[in-house]
N, C-alpha and C. Protein backbone atom coordinates (compact mmCIF):
# COMPACT_ATOMS: atom_id res chain seq x y z
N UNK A 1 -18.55 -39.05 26.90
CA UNK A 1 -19.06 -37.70 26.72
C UNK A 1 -17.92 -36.76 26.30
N UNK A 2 -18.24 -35.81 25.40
CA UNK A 2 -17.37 -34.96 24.63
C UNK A 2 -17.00 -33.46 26.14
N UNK A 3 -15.81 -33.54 25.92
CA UNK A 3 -15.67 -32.45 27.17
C UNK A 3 -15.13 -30.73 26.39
N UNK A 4 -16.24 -30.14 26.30
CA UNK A 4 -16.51 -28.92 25.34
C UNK A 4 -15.24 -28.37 25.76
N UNK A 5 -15.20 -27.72 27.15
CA UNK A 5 -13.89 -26.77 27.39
C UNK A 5 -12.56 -27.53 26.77
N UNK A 6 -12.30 -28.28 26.50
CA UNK A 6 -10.93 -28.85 26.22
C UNK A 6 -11.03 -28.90 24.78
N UNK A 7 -12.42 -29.59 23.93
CA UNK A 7 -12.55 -29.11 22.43
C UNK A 7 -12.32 -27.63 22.20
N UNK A 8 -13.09 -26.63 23.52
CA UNK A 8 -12.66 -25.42 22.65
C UNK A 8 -10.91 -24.90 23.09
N UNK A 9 -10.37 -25.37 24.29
CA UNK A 9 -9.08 -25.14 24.65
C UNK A 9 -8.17 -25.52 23.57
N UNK A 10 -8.32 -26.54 22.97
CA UNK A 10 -7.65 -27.78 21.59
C UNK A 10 -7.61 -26.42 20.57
N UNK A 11 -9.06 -25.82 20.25
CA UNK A 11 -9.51 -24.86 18.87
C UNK A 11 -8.95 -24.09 19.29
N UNK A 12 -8.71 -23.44 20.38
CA UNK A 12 -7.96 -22.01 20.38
C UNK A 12 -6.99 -22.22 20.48
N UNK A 13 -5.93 -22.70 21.24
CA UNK A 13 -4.44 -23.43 20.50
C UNK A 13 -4.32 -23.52 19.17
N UNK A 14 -4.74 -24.32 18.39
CA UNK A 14 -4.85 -24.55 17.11
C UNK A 14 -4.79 -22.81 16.14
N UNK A 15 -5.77 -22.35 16.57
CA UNK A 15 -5.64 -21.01 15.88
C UNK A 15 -4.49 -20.26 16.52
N UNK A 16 -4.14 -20.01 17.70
CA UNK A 16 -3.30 -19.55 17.91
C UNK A 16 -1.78 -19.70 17.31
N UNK A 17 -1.64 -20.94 17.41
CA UNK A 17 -0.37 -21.62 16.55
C UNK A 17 -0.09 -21.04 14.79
N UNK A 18 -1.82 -21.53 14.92
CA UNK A 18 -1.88 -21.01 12.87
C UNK A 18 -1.18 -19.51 12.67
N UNK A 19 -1.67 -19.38 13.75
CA UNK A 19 -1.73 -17.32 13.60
C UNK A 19 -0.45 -16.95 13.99
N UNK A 20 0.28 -17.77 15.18
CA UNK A 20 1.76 -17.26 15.08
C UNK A 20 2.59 -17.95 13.80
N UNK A 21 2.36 -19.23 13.22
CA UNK A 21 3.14 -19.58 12.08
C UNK A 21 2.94 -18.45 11.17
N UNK A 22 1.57 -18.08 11.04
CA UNK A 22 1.38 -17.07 9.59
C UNK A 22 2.07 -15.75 10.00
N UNK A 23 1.94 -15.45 11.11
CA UNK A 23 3.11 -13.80 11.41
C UNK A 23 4.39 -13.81 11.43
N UNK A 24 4.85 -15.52 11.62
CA UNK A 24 6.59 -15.69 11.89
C UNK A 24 6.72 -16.10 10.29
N UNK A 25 5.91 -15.78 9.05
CA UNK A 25 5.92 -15.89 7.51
C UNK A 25 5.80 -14.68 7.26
N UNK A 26 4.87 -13.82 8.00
CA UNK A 26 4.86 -12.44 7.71
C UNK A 26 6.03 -11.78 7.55
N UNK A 27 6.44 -11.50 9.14
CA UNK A 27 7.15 -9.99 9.27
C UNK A 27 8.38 -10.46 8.20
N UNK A 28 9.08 -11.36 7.65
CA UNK A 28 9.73 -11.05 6.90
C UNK A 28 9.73 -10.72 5.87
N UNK A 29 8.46 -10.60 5.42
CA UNK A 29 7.54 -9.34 3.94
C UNK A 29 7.66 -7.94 4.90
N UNK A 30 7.18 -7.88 5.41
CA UNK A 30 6.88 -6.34 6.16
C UNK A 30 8.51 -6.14 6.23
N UNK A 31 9.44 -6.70 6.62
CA UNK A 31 10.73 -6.36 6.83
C UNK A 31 11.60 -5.69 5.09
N UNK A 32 11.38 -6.81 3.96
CA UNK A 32 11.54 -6.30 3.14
C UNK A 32 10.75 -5.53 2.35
N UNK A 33 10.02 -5.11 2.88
CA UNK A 33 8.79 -4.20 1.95
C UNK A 33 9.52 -2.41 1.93
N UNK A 34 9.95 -2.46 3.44
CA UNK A 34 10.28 -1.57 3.99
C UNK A 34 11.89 -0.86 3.50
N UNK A 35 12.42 -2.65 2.89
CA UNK A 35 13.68 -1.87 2.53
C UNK A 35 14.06 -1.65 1.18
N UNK A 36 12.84 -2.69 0.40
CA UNK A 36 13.23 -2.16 -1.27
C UNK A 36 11.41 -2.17 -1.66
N UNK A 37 11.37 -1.43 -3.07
CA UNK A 37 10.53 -1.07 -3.75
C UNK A 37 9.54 -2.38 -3.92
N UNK A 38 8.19 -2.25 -3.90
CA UNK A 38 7.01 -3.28 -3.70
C UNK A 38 7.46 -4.30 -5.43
N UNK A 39 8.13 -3.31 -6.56
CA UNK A 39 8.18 -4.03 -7.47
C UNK A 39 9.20 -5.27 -7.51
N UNK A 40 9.87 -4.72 -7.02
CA UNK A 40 11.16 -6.29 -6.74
C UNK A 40 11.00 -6.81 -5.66
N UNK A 41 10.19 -7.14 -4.60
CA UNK A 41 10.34 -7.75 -3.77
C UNK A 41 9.26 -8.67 -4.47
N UNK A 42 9.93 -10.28 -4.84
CA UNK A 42 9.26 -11.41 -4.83
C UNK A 42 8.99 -12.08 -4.17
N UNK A 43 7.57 -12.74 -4.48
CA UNK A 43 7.24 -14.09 -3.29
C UNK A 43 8.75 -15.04 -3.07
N UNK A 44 9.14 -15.17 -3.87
CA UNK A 44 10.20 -16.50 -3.75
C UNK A 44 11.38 -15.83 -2.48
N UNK A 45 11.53 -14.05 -2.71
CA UNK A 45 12.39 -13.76 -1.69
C UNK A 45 12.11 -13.71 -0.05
N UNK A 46 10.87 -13.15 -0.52
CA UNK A 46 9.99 -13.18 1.35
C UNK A 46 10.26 -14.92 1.64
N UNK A 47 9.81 -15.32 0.92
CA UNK A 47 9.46 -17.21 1.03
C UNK A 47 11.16 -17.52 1.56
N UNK A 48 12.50 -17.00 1.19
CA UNK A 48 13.90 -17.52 1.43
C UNK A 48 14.03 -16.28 2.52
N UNK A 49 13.70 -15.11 3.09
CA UNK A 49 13.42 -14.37 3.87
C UNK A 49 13.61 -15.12 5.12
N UNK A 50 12.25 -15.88 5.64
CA UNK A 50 11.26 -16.68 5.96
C UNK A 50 11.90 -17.82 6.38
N UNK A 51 12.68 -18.40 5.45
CA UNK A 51 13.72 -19.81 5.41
C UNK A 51 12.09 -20.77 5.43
N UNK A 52 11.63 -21.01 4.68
CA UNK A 52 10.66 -21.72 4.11
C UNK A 52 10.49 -21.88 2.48
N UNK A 53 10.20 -23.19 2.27
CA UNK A 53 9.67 -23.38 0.74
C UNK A 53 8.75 -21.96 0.13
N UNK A 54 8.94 -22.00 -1.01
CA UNK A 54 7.93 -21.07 -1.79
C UNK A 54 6.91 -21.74 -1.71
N UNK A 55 6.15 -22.96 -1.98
CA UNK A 55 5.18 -24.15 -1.87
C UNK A 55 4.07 -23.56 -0.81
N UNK A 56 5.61 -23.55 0.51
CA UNK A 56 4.54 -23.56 1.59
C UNK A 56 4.40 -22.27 2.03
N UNK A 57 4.61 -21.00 2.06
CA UNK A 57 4.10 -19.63 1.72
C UNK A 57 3.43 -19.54 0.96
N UNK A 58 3.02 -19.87 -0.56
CA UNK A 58 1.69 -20.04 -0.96
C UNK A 58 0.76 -19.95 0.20
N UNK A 59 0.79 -21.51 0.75
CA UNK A 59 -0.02 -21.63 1.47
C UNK A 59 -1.18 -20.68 2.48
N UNK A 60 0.22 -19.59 2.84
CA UNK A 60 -0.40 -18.83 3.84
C UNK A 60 -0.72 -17.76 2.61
N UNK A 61 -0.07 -17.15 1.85
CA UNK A 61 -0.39 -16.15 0.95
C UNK A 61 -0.32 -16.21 -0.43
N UNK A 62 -1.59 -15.74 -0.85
CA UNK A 62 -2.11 -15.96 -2.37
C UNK A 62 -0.46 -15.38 -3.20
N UNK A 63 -0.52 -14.30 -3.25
CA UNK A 63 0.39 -13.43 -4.29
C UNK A 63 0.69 -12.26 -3.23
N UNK A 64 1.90 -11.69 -4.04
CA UNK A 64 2.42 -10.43 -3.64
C UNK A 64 1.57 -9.32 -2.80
N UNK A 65 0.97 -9.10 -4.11
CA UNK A 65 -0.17 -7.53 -3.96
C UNK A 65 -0.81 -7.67 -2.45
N UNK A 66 -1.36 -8.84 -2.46
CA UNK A 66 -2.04 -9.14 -0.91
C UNK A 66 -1.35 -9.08 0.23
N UNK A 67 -0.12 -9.97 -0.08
CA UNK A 67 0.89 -10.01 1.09
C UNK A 67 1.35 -8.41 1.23
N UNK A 68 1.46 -7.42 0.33
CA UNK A 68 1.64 -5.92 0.72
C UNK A 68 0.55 -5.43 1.32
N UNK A 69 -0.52 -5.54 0.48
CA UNK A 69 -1.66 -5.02 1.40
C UNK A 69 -1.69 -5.21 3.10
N UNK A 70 -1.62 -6.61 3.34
CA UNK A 70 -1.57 -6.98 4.15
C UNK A 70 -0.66 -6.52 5.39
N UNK A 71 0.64 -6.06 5.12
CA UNK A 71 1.75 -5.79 5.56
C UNK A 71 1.55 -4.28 6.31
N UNK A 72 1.07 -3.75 4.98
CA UNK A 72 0.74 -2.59 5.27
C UNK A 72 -0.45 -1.80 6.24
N UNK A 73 -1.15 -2.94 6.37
CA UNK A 73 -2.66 -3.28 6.73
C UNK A 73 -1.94 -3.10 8.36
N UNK A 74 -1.40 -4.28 8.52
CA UNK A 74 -1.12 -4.57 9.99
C UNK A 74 0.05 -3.21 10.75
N UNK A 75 1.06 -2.49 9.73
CA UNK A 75 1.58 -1.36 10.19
C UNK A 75 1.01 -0.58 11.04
N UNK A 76 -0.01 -0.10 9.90
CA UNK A 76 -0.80 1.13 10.12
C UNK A 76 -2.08 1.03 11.02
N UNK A 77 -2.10 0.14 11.28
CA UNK A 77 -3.45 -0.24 12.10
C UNK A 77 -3.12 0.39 13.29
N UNK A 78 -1.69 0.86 14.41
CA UNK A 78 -1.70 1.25 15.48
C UNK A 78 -1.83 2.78 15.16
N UNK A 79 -1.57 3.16 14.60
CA UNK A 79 -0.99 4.43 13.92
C UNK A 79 -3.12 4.97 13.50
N UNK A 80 -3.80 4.02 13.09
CA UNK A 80 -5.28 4.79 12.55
C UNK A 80 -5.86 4.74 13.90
N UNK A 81 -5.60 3.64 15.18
CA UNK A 81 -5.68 3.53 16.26
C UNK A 81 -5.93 4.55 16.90
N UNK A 82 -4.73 4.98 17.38
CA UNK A 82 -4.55 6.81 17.88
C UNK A 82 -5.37 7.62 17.08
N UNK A 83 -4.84 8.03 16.11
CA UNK A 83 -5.52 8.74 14.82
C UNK A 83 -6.65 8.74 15.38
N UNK A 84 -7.24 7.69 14.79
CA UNK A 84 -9.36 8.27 14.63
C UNK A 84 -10.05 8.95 16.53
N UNK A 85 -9.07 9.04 17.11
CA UNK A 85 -9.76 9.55 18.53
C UNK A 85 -9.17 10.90 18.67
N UNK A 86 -8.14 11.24 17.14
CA UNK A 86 -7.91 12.71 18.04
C UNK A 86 -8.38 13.45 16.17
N UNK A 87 -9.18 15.04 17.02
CA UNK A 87 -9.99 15.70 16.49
C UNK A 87 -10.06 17.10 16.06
N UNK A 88 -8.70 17.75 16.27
CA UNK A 88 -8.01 18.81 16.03
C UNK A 88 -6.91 18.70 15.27
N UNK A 89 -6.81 19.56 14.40
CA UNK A 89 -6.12 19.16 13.08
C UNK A 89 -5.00 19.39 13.76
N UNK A 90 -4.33 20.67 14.33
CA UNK A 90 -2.46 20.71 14.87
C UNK A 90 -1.73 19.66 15.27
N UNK A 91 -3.08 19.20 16.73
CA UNK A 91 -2.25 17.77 17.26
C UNK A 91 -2.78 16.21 16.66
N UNK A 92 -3.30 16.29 15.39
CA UNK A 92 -3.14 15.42 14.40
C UNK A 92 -2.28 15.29 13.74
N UNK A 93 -2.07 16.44 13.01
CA UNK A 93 -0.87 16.67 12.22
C UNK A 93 0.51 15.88 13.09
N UNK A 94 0.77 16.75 14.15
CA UNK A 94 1.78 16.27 15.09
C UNK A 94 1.90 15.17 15.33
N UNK A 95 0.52 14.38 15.80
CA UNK A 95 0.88 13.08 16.05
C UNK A 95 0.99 12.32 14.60
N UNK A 96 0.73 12.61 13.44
CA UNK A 96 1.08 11.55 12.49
C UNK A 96 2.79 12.09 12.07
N UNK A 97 3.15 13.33 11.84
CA UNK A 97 4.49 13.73 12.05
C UNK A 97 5.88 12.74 12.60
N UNK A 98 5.04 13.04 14.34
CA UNK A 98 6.17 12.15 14.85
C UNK A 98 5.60 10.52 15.15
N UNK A 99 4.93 9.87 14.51
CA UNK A 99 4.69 8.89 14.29
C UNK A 99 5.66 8.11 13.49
N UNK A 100 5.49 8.75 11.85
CA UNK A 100 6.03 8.46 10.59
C UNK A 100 7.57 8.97 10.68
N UNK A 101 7.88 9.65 11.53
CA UNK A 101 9.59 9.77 11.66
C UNK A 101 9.65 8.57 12.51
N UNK A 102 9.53 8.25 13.39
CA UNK A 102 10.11 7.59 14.23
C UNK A 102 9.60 5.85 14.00
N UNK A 103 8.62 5.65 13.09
CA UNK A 103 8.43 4.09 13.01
C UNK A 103 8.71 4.04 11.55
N UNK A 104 9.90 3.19 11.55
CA UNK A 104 10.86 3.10 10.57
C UNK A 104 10.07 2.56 9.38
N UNK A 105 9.34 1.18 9.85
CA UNK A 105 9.10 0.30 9.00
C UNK A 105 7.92 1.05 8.14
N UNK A 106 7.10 1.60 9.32
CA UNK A 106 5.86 1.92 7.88
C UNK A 106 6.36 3.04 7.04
N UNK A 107 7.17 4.23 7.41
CA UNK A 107 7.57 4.95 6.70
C UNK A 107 7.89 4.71 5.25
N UNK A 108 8.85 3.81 5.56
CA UNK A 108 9.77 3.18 4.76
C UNK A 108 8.80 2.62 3.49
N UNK A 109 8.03 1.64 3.44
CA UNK A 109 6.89 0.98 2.97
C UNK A 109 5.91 2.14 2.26
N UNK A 110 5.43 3.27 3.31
CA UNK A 110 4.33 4.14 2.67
C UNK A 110 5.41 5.53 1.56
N UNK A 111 6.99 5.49 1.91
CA UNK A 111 7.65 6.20 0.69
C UNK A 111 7.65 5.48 0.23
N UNK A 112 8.14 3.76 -0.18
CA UNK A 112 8.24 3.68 -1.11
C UNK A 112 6.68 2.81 -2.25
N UNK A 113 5.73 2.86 -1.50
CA UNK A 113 4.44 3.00 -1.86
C UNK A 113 4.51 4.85 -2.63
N UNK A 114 4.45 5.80 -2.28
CA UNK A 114 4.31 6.57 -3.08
C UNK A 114 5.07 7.30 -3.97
N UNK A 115 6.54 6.24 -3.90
CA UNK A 115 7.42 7.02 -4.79
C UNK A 115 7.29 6.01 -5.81
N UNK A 116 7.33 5.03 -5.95
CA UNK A 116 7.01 4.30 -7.08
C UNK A 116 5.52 4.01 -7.62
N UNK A 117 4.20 4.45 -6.61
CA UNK A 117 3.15 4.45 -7.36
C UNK A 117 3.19 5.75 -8.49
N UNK A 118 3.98 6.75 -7.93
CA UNK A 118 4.06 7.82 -9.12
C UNK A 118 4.12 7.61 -10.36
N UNK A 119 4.90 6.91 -10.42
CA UNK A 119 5.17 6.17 -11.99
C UNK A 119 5.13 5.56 -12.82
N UNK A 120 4.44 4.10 -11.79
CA UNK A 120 3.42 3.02 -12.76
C UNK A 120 2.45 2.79 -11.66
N UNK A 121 1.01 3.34 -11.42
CA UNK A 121 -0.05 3.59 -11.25
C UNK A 121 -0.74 1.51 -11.00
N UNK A 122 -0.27 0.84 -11.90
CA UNK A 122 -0.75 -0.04 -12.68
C UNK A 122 -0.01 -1.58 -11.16
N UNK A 123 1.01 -0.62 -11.40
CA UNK A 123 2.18 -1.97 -10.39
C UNK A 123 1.67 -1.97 -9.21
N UNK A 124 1.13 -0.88 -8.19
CA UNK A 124 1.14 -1.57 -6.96
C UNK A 124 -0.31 -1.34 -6.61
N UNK A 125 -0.82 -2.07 -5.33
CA UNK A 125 -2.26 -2.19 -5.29
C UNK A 125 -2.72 -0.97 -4.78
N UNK A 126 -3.80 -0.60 -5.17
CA UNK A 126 -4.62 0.66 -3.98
C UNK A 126 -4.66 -0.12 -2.51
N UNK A 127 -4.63 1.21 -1.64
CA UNK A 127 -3.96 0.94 -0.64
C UNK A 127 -5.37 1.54 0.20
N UNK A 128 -5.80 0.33 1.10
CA UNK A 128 -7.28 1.17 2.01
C UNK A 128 -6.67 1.77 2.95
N UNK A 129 -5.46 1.45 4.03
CA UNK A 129 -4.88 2.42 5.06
C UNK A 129 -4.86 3.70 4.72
N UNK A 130 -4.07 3.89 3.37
CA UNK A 130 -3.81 5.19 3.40
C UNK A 130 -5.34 5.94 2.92
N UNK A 131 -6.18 5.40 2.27
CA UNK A 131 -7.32 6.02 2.07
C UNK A 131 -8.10 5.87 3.87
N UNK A 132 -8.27 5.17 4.64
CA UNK A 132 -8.41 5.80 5.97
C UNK A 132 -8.03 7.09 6.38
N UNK A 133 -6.50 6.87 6.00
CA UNK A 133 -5.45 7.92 7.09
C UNK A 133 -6.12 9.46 6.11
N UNK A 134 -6.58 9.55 4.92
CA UNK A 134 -6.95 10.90 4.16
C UNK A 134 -7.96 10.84 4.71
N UNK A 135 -8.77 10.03 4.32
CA UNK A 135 -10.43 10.30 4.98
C UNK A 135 -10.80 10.82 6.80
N UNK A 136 -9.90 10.55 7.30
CA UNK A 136 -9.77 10.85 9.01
C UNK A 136 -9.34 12.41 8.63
N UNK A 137 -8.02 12.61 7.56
CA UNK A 137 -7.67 13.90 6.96
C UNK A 137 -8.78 14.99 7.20
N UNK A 138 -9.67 14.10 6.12
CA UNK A 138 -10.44 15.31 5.27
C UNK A 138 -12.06 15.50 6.92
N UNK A 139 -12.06 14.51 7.38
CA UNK A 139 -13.49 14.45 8.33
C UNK A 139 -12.56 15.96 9.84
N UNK A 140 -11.34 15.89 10.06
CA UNK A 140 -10.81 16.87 10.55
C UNK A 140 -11.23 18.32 10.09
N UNK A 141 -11.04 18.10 8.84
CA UNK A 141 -10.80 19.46 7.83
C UNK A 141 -12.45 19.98 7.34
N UNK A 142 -13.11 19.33 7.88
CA UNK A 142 -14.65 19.44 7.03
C UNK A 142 -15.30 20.63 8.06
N UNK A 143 -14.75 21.08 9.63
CA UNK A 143 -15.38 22.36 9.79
C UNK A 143 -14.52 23.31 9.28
N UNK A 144 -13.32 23.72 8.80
CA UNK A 144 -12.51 24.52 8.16
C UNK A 144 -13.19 24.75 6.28
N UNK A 145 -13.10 23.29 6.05
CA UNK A 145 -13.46 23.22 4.42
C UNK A 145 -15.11 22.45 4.15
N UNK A 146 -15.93 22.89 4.36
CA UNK A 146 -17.00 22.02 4.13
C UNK A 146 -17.00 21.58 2.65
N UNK A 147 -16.49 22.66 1.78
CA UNK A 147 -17.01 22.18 0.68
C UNK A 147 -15.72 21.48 -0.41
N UNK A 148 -14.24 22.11 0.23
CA UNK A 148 -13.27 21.05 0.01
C UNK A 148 -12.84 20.63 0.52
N UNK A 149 -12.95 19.85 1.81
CA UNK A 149 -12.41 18.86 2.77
C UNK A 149 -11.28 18.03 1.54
N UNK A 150 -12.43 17.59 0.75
CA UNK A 150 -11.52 16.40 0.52
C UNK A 150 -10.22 16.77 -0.71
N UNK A 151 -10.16 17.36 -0.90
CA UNK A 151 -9.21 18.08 -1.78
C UNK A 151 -8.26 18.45 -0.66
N UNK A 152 -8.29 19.47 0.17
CA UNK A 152 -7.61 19.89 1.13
C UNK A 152 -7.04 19.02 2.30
N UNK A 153 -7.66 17.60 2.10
CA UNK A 153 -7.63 16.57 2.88
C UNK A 153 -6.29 15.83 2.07
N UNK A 154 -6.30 15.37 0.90
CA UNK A 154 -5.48 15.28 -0.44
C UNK A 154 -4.17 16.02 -0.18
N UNK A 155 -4.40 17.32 -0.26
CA UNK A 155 -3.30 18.10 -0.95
C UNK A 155 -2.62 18.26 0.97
N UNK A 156 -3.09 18.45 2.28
CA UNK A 156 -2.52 18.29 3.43
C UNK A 156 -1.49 16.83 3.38
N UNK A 157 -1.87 15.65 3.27
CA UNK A 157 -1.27 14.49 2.89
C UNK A 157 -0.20 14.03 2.42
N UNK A 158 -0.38 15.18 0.85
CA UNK A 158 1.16 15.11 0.06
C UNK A 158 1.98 15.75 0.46
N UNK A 159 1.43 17.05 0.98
CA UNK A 159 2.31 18.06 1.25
C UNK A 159 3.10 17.25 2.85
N UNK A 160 2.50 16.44 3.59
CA UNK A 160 3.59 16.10 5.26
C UNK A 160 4.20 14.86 4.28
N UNK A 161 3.81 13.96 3.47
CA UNK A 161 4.70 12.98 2.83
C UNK A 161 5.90 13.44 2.27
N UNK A 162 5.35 14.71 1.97
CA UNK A 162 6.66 15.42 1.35
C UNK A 162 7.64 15.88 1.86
N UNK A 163 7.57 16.53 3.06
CA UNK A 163 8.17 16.94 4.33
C UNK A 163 8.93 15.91 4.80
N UNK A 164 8.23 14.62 5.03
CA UNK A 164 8.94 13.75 5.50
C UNK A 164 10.11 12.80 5.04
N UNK A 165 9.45 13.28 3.35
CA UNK A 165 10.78 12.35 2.26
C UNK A 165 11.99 13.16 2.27
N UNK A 166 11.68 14.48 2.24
CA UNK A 166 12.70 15.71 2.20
C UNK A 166 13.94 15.41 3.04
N UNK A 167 13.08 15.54 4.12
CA UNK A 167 13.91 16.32 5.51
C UNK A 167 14.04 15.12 6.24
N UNK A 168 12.92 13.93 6.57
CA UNK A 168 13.98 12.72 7.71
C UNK A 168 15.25 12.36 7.59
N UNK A 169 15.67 12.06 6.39
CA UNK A 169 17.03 11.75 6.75
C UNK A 169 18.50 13.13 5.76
N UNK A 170 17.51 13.82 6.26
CA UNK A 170 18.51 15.22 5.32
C UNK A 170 19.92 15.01 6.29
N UNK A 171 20.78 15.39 4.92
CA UNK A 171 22.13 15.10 6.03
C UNK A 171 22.93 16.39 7.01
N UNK A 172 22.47 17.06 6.21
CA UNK A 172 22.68 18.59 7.76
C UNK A 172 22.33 18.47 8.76
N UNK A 173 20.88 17.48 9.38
CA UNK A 173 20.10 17.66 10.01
C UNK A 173 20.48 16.34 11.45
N UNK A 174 20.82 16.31 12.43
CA UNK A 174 20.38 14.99 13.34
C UNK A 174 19.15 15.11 13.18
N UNK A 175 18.89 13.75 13.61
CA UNK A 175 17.64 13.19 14.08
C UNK A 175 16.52 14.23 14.53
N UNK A 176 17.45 14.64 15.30
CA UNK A 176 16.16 15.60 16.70
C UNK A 176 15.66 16.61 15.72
N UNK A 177 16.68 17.39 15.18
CA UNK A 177 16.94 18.33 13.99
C UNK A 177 15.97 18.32 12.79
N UNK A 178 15.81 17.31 12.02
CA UNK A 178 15.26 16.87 11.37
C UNK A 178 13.44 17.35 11.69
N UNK A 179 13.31 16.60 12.93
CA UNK A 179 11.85 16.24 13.24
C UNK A 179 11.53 17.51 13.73
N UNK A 180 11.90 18.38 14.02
CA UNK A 180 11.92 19.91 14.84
C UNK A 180 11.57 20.76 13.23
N UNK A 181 12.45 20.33 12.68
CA UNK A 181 12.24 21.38 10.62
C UNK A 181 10.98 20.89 10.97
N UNK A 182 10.38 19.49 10.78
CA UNK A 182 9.43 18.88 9.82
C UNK A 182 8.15 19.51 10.53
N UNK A 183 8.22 19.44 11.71
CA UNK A 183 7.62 19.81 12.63
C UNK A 183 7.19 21.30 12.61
N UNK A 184 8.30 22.25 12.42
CA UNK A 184 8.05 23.85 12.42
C UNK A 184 7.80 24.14 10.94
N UNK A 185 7.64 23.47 9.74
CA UNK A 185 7.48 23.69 8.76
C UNK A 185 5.69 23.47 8.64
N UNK A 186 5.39 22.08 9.12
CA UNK A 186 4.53 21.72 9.14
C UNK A 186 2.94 22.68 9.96
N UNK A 187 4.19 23.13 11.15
CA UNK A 187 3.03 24.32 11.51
C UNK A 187 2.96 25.58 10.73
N UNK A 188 3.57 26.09 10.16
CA UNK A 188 3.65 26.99 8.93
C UNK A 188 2.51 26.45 8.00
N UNK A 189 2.77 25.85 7.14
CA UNK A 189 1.39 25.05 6.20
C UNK A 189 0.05 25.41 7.28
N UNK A 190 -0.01 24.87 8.34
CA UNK A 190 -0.93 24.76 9.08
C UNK A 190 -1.40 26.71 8.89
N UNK A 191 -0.83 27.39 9.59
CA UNK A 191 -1.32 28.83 10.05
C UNK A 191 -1.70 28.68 8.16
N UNK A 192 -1.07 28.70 7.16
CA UNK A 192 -1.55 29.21 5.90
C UNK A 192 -2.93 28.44 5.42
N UNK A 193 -2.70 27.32 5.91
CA UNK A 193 -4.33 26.45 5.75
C UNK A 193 -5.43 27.45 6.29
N UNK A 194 -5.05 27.73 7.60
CA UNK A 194 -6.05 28.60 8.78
C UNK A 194 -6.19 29.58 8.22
N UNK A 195 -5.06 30.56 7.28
CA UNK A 195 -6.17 32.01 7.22
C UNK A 195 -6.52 31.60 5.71
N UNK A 196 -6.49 30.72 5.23
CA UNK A 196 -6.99 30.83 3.55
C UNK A 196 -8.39 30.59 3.50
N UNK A 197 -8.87 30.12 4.70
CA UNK A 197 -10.49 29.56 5.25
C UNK A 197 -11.63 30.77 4.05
């Protein structure tokens, strides 16, 4: 007789294993994603990253574009986490603020996601996180803007990406320094959002 609990104890091992081999292939994409531009980072480098064949990374991942998606996918997932439960735009703002200063890796990844999508549109993939992270934007902004949430949802977005490319690592600034500008700037925008209603 077949003894089910130990077939399914066997199956969940099995996946478990799969799933830590495929993340101990991962984070060393997510690691270099973070430190150079999505266009030069090749499969063959994540794959020597990794200290594995290119062959057998295939395996776990089709191509590039996915393996970013992907990367990016798993970043931001703690970060939309928080996000989608809070419902007031100030301490939204704030919490994605000091989120994106202080977690290196996605930062790193979502500048250089939008400093090089600027320029060839064509090279890197559309990105569903960050269309979450606007859309949570604009569903904030929709009793302020009913009828341009999503514009104002848009143009709020560029404007803290911008803040944050500026000023995180400005060199006048420490750390603390830094996030305190980004922070008191950011509530500025805010009061001008509020009386333009």
């Amino acid at each position: 007789m077949i003894d089910l609990t130990k077939l399914k104890e066997k199956s969940i091992h099995h996946e478990e294993k799969k799933q830590f081999n495929k993340r101990r292939r991962f984070d060393p994409a997510v690691h270099l994603f973070s430190q150079k531009p999505f266009s030069v980072v090749s499969m063959r480098d994540i794959a020597k990253e990794a200290e594995v064949s290119s062959t057998l990374f295939y395996k776990y991942f089709d191509d590039q574009q996915r393996l970013y998606i992907e990367a990016m996918k798993i970043e931001a997932q703690t970060m939309m986490i928080c996000i989608s439960t809070i419902h007031e735009l100030s301490e939204l703002v704030e919490y994605y603020i000091r989120h994106m200063f202080n977690e290196e890796v996605l930062y790193q990844m979502m500048a250089y996601f939008m400093l090089e999508s600027a320029g060839k549109r064509a090279a890197l993939p559309a990105n569903q996180e960050i269309s979450k992270l606007i859309g949570h934007f604009e569903f904030v902004l929709l009793p302020l803007y009913s009828v341009e949430a999503k514009r104002e949802s848009q143009l709020l977005f560029s404007t803290l990406k911008e803040l944050l490319i500026t000023y995180k690592n400005h060199l006048s600034f420490s750390n603390e320094q830094a996030l305190q500008h980004i922070l008191s700037l950011t509530e500025r925008y805010l009061d001008h959002l509020k009386t333009a209603e």
